[in-house]
C-alpha atoms as a PDB file:
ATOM      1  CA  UNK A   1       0.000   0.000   0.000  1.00  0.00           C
ATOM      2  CA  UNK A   2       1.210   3.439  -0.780  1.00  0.00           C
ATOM      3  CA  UNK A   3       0.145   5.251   2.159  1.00  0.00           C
ATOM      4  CA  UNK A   4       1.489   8.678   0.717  1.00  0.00           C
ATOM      5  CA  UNK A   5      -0.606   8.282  -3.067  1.00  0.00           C
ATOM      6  CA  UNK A   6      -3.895   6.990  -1.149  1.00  0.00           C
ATOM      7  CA  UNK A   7      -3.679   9.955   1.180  1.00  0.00           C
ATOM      8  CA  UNK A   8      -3.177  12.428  -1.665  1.00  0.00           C
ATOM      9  CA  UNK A   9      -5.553  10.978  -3.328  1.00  0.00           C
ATOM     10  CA  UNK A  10      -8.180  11.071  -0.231  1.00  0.00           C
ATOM     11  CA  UNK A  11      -7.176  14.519  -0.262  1.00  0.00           C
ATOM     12  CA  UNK A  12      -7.828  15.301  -3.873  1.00  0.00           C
ATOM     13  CA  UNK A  13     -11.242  13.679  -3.769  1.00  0.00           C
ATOM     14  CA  UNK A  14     -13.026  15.476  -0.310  1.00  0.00           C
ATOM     15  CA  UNK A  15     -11.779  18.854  -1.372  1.00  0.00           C
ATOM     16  CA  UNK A  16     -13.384  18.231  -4.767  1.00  0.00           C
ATOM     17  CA  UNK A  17     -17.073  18.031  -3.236  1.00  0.00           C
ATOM     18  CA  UNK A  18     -18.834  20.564  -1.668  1.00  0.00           C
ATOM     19  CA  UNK A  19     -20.984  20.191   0.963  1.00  0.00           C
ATOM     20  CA  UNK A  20     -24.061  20.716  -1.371  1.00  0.00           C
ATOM     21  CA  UNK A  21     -22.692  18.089  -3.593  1.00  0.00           C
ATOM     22  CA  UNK A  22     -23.478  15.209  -0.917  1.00  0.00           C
ATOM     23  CA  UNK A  23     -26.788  16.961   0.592  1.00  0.00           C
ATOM     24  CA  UNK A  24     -25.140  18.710   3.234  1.00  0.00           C
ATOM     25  CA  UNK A  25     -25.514  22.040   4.739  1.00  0.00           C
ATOM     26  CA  UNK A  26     -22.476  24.096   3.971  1.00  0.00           C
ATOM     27  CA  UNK A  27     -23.043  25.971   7.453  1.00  0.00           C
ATOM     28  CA  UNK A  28     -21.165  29.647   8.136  1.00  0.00           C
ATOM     29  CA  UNK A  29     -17.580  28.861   8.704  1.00  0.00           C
ATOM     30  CA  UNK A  30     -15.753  26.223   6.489  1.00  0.00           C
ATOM     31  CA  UNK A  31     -11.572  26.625   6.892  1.00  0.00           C
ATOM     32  CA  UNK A  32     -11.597  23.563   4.023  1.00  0.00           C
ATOM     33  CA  UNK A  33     -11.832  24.181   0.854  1.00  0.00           C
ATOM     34  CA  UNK A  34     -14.464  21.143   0.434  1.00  0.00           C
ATOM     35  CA  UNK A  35     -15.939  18.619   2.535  1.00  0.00           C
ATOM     36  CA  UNK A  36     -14.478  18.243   6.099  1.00  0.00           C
ATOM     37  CA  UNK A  37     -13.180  14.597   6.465  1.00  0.00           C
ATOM     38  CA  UNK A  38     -15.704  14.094   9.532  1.00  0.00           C
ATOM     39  CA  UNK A  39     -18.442  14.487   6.646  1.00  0.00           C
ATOM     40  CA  UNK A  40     -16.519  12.422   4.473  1.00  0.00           C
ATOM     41  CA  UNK A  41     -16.543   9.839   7.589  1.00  0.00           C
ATOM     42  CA  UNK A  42     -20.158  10.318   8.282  1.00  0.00           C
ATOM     43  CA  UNK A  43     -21.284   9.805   4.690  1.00  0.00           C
ATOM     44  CA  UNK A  44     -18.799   6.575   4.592  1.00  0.00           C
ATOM     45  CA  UNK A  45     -20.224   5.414   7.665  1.00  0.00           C
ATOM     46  CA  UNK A  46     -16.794   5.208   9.545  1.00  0.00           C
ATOM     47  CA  UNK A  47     -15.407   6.605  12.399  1.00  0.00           C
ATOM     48  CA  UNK A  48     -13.993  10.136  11.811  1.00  0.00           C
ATOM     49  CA  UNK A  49     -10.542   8.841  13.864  1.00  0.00           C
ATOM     50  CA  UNK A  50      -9.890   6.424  11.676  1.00  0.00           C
ATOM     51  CA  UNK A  51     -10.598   8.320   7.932  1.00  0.00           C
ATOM     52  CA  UNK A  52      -8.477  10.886   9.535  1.00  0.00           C
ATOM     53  CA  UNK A  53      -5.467   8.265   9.994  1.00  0.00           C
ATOM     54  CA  UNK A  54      -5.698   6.734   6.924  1.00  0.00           C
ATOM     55  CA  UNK A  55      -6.063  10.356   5.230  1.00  0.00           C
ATOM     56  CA  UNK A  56      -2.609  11.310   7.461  1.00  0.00           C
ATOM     57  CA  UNK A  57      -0.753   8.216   6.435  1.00  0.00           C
ATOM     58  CA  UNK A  58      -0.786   6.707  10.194  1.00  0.00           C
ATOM     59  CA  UNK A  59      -3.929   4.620   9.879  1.00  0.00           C
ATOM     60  CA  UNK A  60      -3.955   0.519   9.188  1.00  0.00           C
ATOM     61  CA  UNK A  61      -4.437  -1.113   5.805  1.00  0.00           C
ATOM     62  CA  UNK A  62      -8.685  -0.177   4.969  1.00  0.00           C
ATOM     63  CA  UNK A  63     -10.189  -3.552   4.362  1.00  0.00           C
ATOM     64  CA  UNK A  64     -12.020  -3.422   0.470  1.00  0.00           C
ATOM     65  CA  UNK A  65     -15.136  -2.880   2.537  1.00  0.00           C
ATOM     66  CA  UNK A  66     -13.870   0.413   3.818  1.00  0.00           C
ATOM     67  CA  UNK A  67     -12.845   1.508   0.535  1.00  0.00           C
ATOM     68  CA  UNK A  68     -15.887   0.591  -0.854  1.00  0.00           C
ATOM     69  CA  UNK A  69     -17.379   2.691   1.778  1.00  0.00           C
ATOM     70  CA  UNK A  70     -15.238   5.578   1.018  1.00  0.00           C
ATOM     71  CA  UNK A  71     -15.781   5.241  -2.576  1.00  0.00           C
ATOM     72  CA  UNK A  72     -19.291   5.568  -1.770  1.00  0.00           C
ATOM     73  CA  UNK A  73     -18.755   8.659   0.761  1.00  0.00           C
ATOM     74  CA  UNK A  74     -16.662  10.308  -2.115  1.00  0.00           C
ATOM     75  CA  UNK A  75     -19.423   9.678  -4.683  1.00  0.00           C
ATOM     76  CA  UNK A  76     -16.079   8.399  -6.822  1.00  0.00           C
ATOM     77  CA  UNK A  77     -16.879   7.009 -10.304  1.00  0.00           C
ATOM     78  CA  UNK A  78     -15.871   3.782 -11.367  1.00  0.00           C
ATOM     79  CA  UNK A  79     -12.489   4.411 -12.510  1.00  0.00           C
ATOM     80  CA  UNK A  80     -11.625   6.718  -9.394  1.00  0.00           C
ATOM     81  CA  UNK A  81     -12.844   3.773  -7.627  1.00  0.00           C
ATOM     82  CA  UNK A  82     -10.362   1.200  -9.156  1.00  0.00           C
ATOM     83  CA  UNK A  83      -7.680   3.977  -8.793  1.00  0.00           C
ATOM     84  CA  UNK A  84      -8.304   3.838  -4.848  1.00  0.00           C
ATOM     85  CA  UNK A  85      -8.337  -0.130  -5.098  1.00  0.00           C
ATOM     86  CA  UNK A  86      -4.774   0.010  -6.559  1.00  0.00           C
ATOM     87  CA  UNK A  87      -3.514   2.312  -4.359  1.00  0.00           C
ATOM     88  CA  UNK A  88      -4.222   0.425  -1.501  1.00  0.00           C
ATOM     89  CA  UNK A  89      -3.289  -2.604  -3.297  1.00  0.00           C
ATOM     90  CA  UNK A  90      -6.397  -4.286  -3.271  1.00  0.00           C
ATOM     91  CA  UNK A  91      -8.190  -5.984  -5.997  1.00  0.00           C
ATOM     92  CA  UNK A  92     -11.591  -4.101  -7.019  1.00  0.00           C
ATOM     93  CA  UNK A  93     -14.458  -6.185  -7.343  1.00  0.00           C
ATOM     94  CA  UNK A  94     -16.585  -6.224 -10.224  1.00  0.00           C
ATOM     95  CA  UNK A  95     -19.594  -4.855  -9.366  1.00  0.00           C
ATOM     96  CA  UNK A  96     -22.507  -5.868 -11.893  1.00  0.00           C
ATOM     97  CA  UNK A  97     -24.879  -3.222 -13.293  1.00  0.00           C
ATOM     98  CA  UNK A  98     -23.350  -0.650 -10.601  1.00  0.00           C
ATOM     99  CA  UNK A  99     -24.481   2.617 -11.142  1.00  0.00           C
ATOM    100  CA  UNK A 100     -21.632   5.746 -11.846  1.00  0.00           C
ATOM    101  CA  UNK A 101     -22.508   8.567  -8.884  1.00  0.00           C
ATOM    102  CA  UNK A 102     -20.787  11.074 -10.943  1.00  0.00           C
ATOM    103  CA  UNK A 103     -19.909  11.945 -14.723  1.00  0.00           C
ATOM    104  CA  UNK A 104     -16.684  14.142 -14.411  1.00  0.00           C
ATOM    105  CA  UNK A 105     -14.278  14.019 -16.907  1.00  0.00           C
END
């Protein structure tokens, strides 16, 4: 696993969305430029500790179901998806018929 590259990647990905992007109320002070990783925790469904640690480089290998839980949180497409899988060296699942969240280029 390349903790540095999944990090930046984390990174990349939450200050992408905005909080209106996920349903969320932006609220009157934001110091991030996108979402805060406790919403990206929330909306993954995992603790905020532990998407912190992975996001600083100190947490332990994410299983694929935390990924997939993350991908989920992100709203990452399919190939942003993969791109996390390999990055944490995991093998992506195929996931039949699953629907793409987002259509950036």
């Amino acid at each position: 696993m390349n903790r540095s590259q999944l990090a930046d990647f984390l990174r990349t990905r939450r200050e992408a969305l905005q909080p209106e992007d996920v349903g969320l109320p932006r609220g009157a002070r934001r110091r991030t430029a996108g979402l805060r990783r406790e919403e990206v925790a929330t909306l993954s469904g995992v603790s905020s500790d532990y998407y912190s640690r992975i996001e600083q480089q100190r947490g332990p290998m994410p299983s694929e179901q935390i990924l997939a839980a993350i991908a989920r949180g992100l709203h990452l497409t399919i190939n942003e998806r993969d791109h996390l899988y390999q990055l944490a060296a995991t093998r992506s699942r195929a996931v039949p018929n699953a629907p793409t969240t987002s259509t950036r280029d």
